[in-house]
C-alpha atoms as a PDB file:
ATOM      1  CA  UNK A   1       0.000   0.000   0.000  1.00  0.00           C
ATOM      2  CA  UNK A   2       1.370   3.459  -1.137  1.00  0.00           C
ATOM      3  CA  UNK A   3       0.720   6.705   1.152  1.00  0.00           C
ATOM      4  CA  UNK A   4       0.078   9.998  -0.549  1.00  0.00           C
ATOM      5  CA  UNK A   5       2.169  12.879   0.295  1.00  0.00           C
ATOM      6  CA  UNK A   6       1.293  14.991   2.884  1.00  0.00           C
ATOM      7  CA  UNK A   7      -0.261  18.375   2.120  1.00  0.00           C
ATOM      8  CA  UNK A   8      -1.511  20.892   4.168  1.00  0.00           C
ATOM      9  CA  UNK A   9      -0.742  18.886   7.542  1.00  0.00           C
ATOM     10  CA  UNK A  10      -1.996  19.530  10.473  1.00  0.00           C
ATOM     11  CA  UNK A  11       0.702  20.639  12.823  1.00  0.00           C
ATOM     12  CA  UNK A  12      -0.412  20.578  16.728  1.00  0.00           C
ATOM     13  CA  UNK A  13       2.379  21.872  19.381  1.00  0.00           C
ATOM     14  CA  UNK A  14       3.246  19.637  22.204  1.00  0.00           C
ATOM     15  CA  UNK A  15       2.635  22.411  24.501  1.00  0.00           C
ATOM     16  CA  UNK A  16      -0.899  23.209  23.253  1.00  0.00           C
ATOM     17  CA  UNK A  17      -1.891  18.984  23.267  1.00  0.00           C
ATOM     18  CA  UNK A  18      -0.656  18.896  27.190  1.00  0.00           C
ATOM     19  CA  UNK A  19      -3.477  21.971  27.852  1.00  0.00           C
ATOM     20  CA  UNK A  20      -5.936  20.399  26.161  1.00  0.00           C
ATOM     21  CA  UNK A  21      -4.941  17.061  28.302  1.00  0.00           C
ATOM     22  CA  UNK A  22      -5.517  19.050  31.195  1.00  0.00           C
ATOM     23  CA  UNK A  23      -9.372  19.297  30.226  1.00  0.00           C
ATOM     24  CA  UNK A  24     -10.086  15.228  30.723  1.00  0.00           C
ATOM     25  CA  UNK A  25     -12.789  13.811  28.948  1.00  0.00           C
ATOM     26  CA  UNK A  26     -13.018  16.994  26.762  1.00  0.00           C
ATOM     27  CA  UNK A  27      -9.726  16.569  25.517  1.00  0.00           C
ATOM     28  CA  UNK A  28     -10.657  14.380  22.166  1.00  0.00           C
ATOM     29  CA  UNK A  29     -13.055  17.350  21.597  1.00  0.00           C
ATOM     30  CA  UNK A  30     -10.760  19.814  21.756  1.00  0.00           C
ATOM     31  CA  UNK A  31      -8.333  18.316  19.716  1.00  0.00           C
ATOM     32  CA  UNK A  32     -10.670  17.404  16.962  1.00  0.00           C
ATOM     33  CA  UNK A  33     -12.710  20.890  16.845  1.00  0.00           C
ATOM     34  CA  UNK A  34      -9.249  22.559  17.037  1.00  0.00           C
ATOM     35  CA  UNK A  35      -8.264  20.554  14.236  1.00  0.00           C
ATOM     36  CA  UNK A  36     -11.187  20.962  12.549  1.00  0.00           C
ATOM     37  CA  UNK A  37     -10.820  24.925  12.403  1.00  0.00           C
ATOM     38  CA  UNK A  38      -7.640  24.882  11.056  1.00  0.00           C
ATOM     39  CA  UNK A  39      -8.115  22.287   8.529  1.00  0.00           C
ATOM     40  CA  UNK A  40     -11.023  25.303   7.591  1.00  0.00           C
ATOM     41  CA  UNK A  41      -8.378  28.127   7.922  1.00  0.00           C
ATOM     42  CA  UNK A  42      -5.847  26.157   5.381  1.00  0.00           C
ATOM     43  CA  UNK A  43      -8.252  25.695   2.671  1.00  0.00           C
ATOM     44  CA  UNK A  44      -9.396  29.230   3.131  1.00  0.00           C
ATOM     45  CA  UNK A  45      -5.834  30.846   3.127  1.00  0.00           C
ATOM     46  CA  UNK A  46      -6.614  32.613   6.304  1.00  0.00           C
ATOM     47  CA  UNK A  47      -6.145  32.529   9.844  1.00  0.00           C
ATOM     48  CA  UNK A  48      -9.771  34.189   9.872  1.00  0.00           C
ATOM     49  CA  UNK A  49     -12.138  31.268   8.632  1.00  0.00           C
ATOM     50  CA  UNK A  50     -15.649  31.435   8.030  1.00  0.00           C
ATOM     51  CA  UNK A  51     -16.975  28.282  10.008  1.00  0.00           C
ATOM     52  CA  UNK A  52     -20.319  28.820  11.843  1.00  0.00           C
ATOM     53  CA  UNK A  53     -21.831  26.976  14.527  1.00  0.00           C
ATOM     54  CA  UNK A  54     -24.073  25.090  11.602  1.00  0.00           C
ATOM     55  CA  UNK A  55     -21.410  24.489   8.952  1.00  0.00           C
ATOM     56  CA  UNK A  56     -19.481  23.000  12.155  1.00  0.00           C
ATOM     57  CA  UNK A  57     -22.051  20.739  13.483  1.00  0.00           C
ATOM     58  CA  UNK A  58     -22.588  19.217   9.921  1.00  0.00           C
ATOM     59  CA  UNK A  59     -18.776  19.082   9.498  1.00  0.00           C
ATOM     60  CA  UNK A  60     -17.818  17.000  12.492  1.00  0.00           C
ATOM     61  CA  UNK A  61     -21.522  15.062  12.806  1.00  0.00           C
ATOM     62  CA  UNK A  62     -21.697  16.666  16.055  1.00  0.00           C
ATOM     63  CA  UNK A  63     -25.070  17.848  18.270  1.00  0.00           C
ATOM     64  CA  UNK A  64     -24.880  21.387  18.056  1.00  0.00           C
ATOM     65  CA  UNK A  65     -24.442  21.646  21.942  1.00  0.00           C
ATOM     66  CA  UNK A  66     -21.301  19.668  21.543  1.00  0.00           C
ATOM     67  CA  UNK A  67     -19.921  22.088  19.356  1.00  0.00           C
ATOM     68  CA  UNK A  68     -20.945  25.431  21.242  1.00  0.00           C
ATOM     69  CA  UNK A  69     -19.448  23.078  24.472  1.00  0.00           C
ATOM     70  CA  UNK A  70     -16.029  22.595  22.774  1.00  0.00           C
ATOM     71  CA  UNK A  71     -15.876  25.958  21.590  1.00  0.00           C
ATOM     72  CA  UNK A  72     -16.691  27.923  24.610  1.00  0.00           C
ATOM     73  CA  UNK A  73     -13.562  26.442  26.162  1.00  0.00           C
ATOM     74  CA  UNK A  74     -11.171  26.726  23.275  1.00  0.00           C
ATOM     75  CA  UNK A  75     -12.439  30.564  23.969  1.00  0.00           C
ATOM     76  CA  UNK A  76     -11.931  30.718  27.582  1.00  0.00           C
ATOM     77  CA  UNK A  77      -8.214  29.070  26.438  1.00  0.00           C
ATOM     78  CA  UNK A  78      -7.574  32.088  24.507  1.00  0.00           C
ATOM     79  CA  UNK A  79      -7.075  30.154  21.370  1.00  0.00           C
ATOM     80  CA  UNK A  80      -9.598  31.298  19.226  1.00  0.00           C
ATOM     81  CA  UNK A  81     -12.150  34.206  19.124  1.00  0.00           C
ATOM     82  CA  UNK A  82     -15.608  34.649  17.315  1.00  0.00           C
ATOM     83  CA  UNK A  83     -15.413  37.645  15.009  1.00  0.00           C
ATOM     84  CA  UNK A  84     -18.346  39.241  13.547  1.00  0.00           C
ATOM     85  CA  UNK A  85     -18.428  41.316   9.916  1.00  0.00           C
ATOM     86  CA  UNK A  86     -22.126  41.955   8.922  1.00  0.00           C
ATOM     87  CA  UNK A  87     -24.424  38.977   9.482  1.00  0.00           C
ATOM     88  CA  UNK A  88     -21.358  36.138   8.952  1.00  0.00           C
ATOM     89  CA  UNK A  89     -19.483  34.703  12.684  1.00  0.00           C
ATOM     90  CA  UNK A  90     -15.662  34.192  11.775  1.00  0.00           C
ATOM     91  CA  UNK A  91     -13.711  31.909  13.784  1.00  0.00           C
ATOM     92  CA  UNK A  92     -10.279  34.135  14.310  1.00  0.00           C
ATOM     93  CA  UNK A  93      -7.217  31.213  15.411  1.00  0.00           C
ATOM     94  CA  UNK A  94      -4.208  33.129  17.247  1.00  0.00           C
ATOM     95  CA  UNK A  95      -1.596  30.529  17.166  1.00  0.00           C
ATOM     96  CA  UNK A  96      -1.347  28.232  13.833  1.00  0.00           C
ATOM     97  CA  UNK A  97       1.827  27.834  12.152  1.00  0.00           C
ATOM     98  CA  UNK A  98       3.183  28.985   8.935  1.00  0.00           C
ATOM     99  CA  UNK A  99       3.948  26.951   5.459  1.00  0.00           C
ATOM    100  CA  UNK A 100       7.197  27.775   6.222  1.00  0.00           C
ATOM    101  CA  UNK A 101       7.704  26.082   9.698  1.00  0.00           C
ATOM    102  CA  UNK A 102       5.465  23.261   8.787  1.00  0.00           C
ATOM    103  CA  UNK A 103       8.242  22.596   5.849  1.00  0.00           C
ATOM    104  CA  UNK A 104      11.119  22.728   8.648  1.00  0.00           C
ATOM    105  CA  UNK A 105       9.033  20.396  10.955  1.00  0.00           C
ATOM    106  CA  UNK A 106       8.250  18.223   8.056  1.00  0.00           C
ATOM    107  CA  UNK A 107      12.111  18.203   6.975  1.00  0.00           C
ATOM    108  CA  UNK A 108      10.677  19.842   3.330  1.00  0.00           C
ATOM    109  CA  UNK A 109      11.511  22.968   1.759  1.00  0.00           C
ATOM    110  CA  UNK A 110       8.683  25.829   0.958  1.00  0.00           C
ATOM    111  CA  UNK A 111       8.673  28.827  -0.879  1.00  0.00           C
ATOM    112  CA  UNK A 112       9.375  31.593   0.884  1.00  0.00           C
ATOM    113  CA  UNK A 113       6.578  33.585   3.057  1.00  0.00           C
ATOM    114  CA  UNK A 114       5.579  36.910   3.746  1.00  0.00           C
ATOM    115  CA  UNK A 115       7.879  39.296   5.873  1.00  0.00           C
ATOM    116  CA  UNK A 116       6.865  38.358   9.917  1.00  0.00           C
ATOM    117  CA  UNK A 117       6.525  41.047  12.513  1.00  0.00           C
ATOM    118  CA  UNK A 118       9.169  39.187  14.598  1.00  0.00           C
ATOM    119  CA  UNK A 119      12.708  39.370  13.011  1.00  0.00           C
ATOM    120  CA  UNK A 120      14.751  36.076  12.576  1.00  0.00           C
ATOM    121  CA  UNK A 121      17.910  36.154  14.708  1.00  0.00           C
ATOM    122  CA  UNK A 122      18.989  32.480  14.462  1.00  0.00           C
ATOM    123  CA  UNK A 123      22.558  32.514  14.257  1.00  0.00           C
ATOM    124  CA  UNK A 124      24.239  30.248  11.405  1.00  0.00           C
ATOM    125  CA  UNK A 125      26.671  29.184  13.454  1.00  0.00           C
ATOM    126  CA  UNK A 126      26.961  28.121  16.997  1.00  0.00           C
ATOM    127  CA  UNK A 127      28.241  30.286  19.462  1.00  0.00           C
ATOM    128  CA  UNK A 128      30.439  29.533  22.386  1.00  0.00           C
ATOM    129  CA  UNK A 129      28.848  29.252  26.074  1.00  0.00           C
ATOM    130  CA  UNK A 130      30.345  32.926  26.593  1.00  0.00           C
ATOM    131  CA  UNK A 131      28.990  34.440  23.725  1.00  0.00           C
ATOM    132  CA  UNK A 132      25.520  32.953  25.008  1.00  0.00           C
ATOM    133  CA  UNK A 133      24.248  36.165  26.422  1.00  0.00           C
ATOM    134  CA  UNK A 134      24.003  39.301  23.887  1.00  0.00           C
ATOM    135  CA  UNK A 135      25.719  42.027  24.833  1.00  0.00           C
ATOM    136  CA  UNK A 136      23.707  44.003  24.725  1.00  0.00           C
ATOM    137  CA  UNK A 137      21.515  41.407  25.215  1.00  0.00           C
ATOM    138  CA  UNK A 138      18.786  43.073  23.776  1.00  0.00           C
ATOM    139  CA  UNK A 139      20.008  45.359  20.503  1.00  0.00           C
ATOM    140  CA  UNK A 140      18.392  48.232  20.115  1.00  0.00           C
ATOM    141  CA  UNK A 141      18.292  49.297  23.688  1.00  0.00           C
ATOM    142  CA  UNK A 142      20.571  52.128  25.106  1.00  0.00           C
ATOM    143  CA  UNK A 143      22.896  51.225  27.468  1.00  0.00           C
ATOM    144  CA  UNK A 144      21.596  52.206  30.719  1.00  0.00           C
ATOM    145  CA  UNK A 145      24.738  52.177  32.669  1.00  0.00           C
ATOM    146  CA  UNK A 146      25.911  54.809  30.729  1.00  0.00           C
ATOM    147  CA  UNK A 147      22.945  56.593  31.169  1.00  0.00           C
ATOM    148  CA  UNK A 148      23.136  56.247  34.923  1.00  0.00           C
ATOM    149  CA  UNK A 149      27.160  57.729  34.816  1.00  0.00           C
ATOM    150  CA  UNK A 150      26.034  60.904  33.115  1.00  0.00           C
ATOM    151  CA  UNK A 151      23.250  61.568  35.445  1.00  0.00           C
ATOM    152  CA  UNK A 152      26.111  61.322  38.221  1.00  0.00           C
ATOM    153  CA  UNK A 153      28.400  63.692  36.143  1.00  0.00           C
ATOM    154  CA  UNK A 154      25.671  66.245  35.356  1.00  0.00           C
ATOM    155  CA  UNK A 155      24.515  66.090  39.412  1.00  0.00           C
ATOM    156  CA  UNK A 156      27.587  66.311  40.890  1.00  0.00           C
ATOM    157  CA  UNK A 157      27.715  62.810  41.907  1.00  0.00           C
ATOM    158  CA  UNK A 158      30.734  61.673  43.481  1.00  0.00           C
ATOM    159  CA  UNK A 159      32.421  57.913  42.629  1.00  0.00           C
ATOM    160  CA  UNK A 160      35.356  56.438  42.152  1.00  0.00           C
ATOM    161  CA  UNK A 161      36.675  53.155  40.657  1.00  0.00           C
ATOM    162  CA  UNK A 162      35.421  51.014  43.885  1.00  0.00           C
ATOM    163  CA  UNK A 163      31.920  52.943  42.870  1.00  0.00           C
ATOM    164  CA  UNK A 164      31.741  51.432  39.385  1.00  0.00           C
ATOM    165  CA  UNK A 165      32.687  48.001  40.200  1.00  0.00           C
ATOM    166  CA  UNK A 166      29.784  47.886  42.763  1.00  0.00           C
ATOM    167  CA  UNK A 167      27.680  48.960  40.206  1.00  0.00           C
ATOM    168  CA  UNK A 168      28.652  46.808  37.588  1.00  0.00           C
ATOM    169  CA  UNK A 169      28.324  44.248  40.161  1.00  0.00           C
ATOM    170  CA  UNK A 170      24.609  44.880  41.053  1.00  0.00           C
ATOM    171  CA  UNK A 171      23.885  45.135  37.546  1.00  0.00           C
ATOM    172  CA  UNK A 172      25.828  41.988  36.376  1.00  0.00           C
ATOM    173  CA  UNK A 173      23.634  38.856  35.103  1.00  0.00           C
ATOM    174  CA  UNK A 174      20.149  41.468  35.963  1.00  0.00           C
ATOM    175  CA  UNK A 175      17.624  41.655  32.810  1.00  0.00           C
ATOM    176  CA  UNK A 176      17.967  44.586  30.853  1.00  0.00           C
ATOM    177  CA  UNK A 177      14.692  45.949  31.866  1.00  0.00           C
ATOM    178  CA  UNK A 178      15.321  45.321  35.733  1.00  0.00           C
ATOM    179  CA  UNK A 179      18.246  47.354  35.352  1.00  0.00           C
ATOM    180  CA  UNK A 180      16.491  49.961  33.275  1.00  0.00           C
ATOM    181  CA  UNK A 181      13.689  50.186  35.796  1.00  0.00           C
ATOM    182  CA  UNK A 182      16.345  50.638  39.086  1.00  0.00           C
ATOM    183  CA  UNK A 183      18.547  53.418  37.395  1.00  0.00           C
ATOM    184  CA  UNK A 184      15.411  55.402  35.681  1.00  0.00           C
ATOM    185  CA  UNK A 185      13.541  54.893  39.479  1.00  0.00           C
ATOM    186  CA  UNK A 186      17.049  56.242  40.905  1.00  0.00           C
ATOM    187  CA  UNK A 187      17.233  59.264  38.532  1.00  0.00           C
ATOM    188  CA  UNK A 188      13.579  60.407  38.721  1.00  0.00           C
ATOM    189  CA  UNK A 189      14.012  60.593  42.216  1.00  0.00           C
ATOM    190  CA  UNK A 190      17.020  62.114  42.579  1.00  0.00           C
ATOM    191  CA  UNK A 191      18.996  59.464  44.712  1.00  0.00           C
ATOM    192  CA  UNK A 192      22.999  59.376  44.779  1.00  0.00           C
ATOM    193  CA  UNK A 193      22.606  55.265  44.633  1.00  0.00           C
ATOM    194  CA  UNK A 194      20.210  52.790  42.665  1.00  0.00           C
ATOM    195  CA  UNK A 195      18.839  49.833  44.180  1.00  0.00           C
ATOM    196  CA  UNK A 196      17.348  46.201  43.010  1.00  0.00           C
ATOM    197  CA  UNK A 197      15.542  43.335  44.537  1.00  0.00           C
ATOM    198  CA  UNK A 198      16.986  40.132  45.144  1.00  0.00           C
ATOM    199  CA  UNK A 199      16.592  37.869  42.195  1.00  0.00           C
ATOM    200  CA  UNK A 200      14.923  35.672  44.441  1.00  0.00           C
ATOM    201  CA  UNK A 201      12.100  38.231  44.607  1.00  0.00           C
ATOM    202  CA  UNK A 202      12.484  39.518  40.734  1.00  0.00           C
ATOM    203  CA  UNK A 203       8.950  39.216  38.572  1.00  0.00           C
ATOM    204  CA  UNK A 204      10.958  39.096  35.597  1.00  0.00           C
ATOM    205  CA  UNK A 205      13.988  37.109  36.502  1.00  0.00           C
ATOM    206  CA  UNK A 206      11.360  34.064  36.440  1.00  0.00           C
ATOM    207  CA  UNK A 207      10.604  33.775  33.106  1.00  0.00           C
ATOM    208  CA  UNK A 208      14.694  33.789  32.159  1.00  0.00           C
ATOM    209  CA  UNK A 209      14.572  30.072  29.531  1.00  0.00           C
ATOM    210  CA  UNK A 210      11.002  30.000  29.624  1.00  0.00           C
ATOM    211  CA  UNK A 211       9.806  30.164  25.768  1.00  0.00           C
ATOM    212  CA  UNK A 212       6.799  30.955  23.556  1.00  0.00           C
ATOM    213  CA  UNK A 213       4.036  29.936  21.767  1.00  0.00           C
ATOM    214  CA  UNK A 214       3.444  32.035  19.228  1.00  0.00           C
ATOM    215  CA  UNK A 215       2.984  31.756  15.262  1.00  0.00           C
ATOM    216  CA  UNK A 216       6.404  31.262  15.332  1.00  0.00           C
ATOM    217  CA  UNK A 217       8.316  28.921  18.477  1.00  0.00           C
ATOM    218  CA  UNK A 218      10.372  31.390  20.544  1.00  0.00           C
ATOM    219  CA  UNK A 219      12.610  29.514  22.110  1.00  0.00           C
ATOM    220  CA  UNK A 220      14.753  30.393  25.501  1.00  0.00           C
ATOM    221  CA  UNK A 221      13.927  33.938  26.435  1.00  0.00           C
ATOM    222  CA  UNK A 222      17.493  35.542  27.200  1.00  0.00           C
ATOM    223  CA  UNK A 223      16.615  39.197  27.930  1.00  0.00           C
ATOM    224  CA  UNK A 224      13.780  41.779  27.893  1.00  0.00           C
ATOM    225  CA  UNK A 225      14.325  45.377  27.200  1.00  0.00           C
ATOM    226  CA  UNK A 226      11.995  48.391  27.398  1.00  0.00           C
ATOM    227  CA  UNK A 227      11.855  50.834  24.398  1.00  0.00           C
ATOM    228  CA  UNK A 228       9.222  52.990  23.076  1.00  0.00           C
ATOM    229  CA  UNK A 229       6.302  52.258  25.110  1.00  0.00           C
ATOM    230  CA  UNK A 230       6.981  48.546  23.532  1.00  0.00           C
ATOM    231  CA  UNK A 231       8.811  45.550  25.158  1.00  0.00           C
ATOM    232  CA  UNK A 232      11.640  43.865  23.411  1.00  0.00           C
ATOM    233  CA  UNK A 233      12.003  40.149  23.995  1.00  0.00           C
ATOM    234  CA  UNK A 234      15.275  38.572  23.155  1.00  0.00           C
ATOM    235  CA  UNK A 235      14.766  34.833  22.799  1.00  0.00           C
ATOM    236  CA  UNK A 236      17.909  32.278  21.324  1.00  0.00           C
ATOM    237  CA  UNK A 237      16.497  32.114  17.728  1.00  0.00           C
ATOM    238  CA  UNK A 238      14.231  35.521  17.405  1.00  0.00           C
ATOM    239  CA  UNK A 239      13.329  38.738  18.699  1.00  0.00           C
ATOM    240  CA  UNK A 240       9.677  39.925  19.133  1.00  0.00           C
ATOM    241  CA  UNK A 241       8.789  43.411  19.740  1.00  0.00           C
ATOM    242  CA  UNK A 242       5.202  44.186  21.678  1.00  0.00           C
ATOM    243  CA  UNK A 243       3.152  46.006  23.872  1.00  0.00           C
ATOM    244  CA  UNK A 244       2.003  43.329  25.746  1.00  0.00           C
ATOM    245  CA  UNK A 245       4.000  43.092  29.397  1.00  0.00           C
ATOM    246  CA  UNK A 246       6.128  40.190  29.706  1.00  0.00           C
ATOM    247  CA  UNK A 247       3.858  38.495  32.984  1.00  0.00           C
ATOM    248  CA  UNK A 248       0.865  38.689  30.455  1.00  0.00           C
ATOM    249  CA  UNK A 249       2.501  37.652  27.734  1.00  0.00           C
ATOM    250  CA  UNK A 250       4.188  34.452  29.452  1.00  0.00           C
ATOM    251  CA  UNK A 251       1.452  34.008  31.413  1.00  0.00           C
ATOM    252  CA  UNK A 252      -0.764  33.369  27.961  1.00  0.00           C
ATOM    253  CA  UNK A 253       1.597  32.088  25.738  1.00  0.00           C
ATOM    254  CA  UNK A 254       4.656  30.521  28.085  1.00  0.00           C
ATOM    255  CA  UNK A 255       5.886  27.371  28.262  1.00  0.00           C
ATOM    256  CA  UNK A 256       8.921  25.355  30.476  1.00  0.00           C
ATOM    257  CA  UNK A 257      10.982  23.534  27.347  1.00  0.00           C
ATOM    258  CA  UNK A 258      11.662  21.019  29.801  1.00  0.00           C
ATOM    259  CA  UNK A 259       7.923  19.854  29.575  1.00  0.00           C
ATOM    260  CA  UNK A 260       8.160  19.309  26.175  1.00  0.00           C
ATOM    261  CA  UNK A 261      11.412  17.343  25.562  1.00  0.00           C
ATOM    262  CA  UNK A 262      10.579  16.524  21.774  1.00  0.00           C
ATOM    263  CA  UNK A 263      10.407  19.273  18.673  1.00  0.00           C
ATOM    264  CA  UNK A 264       7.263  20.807  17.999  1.00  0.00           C
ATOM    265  CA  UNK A 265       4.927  17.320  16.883  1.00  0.00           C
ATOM    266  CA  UNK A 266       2.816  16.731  13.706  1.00  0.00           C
ATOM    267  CA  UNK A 267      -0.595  15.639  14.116  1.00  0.00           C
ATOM    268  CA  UNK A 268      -1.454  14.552  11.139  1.00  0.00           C
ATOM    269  CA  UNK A 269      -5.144  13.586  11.228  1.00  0.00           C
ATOM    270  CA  UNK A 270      -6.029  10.969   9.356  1.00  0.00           C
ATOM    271  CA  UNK A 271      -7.808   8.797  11.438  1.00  0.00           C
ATOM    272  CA  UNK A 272     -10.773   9.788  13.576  1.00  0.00           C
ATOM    273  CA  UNK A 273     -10.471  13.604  12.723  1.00  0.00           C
ATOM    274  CA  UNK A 274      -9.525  13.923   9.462  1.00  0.00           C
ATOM    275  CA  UNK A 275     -12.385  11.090   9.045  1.00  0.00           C
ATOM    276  CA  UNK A 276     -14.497  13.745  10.187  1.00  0.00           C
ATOM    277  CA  UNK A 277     -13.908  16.403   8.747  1.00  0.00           C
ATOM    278  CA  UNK A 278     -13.835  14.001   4.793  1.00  0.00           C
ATOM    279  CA  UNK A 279     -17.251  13.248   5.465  1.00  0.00           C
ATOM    280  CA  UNK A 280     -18.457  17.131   4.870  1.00  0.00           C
END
């Protein structure tokens, strides 16, 4: 027996399948309704697909309670949203992965995509352990230190050489925003000295290797910086540039890469869902 190619899979992160685990019996619903939506969104060439409560039911041979049910959680997940234009309901996905990174999880080539609003920073070569940490760890973003050493100058500030090694210290292995928020604190209030927590009681030092599930896998989270009314997150492979805060944004999107010990996993449904979903 000969197997087709694969087009269009279905590509379901490890991360995402270990939520929906976390739901019990409505797990298999999840999965398949989930599945079902972006099956929709693929053939549509949009992440916006028109797929109503009706076309649904018929779709998966589902009671129509069943599907309102499964929805209303993938909602309260924050994984899709109902959009309304006129008298048609849109189903609006937030996370589902390009034709690009389907090809790299596949181990096929596409065609090139669309310029993404985060900005590929995987380096073609390895770097050595040292080199590990950008300095500055997040580009873009003054350096603060110097910022703090002309505020001394300009007030009259007295240090010497002990004075700038203690600083350095305090500041050393701190995330760029944590060190922007101490000096900028220390300056607006006029101080002679700038102080931070213990890392033990940091809200950002936390999420240091965490990564995120976006469109696009952002993997390790190395630094945050603070530009612009925007936050810059500086992960191993990519930066992304937002207004959401960082305990928001991890706290939607984060994941430990230590739960998920395998790449990002193909579902490719040809069983029970894809069944489904042949049958409309």
């Amino acid at each position: 027996m000969e197997l087709e190619p694969i087009e269009n899979a279905i590509v379901i992160h490890p991360h995402l399948l270990q939520r929906f685990m976390k739901h019990g019996k409505d797990y298999a619903n999840l999965l398949a309704l989930y599945s079902f939506y972006i099956y929709h969104a693929q053939l549509q060439k949009t992440n916006q697909p028109l797929v109503t409560d009706e076309f649904t039911r018929k779709g998966m041979n589902w009671a129509i309670d069943r599907v309102k049910k499964t929805k209303k959680i993938l909602k309260e997940m924050k994984l899709i949203e109902v959009v309304q234009k006129q008298k048609y309901y849109y189903v609006h996905l937030f996370f589902i992965y390009t034709k690009k990174k389907i090809g790299k999880i596949l181990g096929k080539s596409t065609t090139s995509q669309k310029h993404s609003e985060t900005e590929d920073l995987s380096p073609k070569k390895e770097k050595p352990k040292s080199e590990a940490r950008l300095k500055p760890s997040v580009p873009s973003v003054p350096n603060i230190f110097q910022k703090w050493i002309e505020y001394c100058d300009k007030n009259g500030i007295k240090y010497g050489k002990s004075n700038l090694t203690y600083w350095e210290k305090k500041l050393d292995k701190r995330l760029i925003i944590e060190q922007q928020e101490a000096i900028y604190k220390a300056i607006n209030n006029k101080w002679k000295d700038f102080y931070l927590v213990p890392l033990k009681e940091s809200k950002y030092h936390k999420l240091l290797g965490k990564s995120l599930m976006m469109e696009r896998d952002c993997d390790t989270l190395l630094d945050i910086g603070y530009v612009n009314k925007k936050y810059i997150y500086q992960f191993k492979n990519i930066k992304v540039t937002t207004a959401e805060p960082p305990l928001e944004l991890f706290k939607r999107c984060g994941y430990d890469k230590v739960e998920v010990t395998t790449a990002p996993m193909v579902s490719v449904v040809r069983d029970n869902i894809m069944g489904l979903i042949k049958r409309f």
